[in-house]
PDB file of N, CA and C in Angstrom:
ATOM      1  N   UNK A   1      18.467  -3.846   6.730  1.00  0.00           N
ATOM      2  CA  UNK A   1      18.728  -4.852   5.717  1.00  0.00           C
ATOM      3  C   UNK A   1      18.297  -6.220   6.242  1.00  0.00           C
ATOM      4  N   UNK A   2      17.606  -7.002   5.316  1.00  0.00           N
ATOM      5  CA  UNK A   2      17.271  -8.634   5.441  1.00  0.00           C
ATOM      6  C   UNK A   2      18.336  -9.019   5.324  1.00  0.00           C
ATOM      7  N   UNK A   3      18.235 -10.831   5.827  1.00  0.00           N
ATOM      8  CA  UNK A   3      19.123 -11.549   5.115  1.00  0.00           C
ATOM      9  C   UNK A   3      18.154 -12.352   4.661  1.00  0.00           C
ATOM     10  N   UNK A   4      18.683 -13.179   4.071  1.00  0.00           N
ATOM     11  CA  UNK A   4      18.198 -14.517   3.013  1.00  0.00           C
ATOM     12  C   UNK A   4      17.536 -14.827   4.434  1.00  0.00           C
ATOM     13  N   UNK A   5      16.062 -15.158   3.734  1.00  0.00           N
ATOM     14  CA  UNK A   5      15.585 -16.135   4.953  1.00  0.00           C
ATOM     15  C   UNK A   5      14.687 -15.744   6.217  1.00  0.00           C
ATOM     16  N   UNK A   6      14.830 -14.362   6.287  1.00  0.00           N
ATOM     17  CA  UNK A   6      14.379 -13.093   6.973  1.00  0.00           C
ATOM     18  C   UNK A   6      12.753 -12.975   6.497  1.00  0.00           C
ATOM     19  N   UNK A   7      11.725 -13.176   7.375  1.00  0.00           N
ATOM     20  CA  UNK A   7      10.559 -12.857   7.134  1.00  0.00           C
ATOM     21  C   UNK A   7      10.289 -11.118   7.602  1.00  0.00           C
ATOM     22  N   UNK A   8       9.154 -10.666   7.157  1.00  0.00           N
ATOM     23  CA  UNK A   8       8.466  -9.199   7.585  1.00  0.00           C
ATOM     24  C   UNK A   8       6.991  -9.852   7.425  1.00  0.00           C
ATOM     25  N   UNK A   9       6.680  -9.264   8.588  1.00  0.00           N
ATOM     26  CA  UNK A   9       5.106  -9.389   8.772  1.00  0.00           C
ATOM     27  C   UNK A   9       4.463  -7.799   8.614  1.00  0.00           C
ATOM     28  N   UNK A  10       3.049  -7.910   7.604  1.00  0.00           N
ATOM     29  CA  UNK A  10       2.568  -6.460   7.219  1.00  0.00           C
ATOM     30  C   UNK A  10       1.129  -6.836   7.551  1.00  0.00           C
ATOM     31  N   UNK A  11       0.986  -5.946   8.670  1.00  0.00           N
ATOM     32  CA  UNK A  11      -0.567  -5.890   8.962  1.00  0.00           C
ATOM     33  C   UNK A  11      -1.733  -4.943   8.226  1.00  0.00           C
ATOM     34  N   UNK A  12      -2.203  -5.500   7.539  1.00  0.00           N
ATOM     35  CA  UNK A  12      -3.368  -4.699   6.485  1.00  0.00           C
ATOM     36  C   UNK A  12      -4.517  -3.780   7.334  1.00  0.00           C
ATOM     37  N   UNK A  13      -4.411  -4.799   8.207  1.00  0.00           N
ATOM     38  CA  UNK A  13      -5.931  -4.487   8.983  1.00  0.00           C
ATOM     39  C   UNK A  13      -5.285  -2.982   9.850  1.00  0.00           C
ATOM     40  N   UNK A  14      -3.957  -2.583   9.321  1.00  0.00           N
ATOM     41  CA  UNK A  14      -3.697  -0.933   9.727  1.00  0.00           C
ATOM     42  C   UNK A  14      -3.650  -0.205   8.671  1.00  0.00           C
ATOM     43  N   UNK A  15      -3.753  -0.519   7.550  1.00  0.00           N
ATOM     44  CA  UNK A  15      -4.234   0.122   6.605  1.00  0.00           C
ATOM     45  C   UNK A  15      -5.132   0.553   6.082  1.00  0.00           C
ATOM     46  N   UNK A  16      -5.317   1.817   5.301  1.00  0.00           N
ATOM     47  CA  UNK A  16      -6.387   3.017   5.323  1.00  0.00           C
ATOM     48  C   UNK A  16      -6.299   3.740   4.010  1.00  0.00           C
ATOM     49  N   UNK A  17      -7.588   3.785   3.107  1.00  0.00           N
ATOM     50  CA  UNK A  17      -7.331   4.762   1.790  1.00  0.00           C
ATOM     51  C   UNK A  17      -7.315   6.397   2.164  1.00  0.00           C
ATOM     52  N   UNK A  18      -5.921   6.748   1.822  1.00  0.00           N
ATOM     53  CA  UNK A  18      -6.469   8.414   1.620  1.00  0.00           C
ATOM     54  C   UNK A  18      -7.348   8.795   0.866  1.00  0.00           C
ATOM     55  N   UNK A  19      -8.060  10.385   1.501  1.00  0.00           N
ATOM     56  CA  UNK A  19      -8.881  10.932   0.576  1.00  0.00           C
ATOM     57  C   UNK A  19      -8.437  11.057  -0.617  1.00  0.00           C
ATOM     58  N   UNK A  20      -7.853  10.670  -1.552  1.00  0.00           N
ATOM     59  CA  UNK A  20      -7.800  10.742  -2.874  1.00  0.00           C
ATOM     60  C   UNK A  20      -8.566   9.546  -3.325  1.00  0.00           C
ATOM     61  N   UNK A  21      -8.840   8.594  -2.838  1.00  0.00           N
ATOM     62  CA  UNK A  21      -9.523   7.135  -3.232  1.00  0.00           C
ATOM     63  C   UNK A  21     -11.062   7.328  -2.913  1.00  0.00           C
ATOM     64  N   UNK A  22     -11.405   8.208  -2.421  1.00  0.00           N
ATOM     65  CA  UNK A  22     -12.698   8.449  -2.329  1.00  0.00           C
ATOM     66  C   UNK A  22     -13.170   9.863  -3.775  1.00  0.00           C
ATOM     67  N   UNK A  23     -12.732  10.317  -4.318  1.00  0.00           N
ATOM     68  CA  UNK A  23     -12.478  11.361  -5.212  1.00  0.00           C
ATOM     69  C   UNK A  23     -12.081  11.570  -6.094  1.00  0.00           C
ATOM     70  N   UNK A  24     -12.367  11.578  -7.982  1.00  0.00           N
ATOM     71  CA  UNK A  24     -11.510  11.808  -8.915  1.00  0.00           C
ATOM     72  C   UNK A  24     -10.973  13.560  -9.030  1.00  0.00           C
ATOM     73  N   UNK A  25     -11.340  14.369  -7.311  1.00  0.00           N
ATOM     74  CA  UNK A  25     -11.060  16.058  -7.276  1.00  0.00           C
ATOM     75  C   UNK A  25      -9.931  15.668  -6.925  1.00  0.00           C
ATOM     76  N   UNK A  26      -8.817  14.624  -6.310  1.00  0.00           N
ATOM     77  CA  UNK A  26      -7.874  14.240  -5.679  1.00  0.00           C
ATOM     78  C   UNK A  26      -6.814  13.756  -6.150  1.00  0.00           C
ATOM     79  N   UNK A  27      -6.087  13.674  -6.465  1.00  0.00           N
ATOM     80  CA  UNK A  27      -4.954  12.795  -7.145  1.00  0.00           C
ATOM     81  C   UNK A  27      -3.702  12.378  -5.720  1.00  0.00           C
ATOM     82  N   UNK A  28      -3.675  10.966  -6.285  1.00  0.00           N
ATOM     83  CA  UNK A  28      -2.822  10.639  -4.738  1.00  0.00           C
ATOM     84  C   UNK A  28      -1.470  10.374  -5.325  1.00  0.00           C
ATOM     85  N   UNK A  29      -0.632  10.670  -4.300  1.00  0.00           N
ATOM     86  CA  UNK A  29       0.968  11.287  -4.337  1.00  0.00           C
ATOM     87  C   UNK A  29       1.131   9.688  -4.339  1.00  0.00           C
ATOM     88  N   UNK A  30       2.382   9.636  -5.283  1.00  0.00           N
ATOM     89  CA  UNK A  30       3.127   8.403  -5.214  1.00  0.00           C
ATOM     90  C   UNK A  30       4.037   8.340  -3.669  1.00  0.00           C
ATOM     91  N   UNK A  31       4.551   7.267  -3.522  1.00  0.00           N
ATOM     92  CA  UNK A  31       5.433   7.501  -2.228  1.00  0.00           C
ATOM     93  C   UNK A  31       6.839   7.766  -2.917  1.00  0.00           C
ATOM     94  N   UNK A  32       7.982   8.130  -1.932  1.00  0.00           N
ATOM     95  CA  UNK A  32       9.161   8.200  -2.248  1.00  0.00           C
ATOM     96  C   UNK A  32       9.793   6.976  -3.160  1.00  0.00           C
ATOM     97  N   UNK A  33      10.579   7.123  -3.663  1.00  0.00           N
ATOM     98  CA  UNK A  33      11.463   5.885  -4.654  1.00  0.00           C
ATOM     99  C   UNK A  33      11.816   4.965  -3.363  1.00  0.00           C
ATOM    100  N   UNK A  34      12.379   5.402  -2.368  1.00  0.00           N
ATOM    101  CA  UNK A  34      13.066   4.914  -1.639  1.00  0.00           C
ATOM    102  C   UNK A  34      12.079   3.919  -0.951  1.00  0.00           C
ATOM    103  N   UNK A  35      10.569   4.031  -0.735  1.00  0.00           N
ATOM    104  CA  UNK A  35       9.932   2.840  -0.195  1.00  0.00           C
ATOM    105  C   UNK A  35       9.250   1.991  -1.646  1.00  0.00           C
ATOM    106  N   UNK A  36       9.633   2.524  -2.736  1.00  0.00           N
ATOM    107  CA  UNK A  36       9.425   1.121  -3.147  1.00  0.00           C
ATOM    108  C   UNK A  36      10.216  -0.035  -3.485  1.00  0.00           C
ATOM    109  N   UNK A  37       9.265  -1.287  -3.675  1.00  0.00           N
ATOM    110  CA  UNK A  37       9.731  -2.726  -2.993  1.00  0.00           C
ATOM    111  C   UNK A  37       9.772  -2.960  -4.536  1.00  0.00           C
ATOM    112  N   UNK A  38      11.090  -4.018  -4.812  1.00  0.00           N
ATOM    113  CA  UNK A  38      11.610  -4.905  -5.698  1.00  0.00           C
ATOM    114  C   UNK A  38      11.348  -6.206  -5.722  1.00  0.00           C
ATOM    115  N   UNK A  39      10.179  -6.610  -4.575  1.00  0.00           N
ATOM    116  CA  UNK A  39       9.378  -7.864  -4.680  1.00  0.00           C
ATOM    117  C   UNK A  39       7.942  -7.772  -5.236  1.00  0.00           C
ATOM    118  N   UNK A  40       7.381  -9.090  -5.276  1.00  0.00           N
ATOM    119  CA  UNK A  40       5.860  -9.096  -5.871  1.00  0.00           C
ATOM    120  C   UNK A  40       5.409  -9.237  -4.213  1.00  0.00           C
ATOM    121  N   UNK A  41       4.119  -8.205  -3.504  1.00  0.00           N
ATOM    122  CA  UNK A  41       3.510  -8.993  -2.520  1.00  0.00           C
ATOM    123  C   UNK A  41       2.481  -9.631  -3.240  1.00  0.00           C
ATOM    124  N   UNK A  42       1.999 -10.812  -2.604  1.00  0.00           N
ATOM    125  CA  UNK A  42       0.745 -11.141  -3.540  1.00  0.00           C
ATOM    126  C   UNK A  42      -0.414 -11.421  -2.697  1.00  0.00           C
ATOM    127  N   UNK A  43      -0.782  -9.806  -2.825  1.00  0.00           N
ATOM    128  CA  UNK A  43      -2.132  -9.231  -1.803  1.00  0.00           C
ATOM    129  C   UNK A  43      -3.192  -8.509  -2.553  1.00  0.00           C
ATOM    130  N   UNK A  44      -4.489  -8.921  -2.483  1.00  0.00           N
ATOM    131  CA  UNK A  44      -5.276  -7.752  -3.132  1.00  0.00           C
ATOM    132  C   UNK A  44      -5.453  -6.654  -2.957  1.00  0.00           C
ATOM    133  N   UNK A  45      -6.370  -5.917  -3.098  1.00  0.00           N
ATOM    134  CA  UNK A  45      -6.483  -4.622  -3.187  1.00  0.00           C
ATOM    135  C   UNK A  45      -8.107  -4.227  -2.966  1.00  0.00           C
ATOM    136  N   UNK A  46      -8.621  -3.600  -1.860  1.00  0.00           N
ATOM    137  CA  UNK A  46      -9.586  -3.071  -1.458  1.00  0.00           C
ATOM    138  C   UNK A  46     -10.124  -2.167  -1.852  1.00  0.00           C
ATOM    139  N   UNK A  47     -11.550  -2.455  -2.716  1.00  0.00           N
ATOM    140  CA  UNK A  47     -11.873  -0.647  -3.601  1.00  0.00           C
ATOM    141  C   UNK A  47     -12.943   0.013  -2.405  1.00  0.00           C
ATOM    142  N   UNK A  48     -12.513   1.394  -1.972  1.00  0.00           N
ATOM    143  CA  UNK A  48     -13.411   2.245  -0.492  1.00  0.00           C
ATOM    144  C   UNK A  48     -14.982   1.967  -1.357  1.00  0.00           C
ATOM    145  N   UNK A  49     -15.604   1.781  -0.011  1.00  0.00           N
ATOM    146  CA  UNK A  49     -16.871   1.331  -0.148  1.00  0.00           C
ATOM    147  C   UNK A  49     -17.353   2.990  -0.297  1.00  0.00           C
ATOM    148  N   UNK A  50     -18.155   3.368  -1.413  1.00  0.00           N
ATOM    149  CA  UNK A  50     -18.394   4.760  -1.606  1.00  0.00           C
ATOM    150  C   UNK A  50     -20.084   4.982  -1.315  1.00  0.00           C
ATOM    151  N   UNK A  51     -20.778   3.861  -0.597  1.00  0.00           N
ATOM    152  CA  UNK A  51     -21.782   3.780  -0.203  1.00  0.00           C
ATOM    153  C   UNK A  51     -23.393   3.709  -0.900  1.00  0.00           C
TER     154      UNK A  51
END
């Protein structure tokens, strides 16, 4: 648990598309309820370079 005031730092540059983002043969799994967030991040979004 945060408190008020409490930063989190999220490093992107460890982030990675699963094979479902390379593929409409793929469908990608939502995550659990439990990791999703009740804030806005306000980050873009990287489309995989499909070459």
């Amino acid at each position: 648990d945060l408190e008020d005031g409490d930063a989190v730092t999220i490093d992107f540059n460890l982030a990675y598309s699963p094979f479902c983002a390379y593929s409409d043969t793929f469908s990608c799994p939502l995550p659990p309820e439990e990791n999703w967030l009740e804030i806005v991040i306000p980050a873009g979004e990287r489309a995989p370079d499909l070459g």
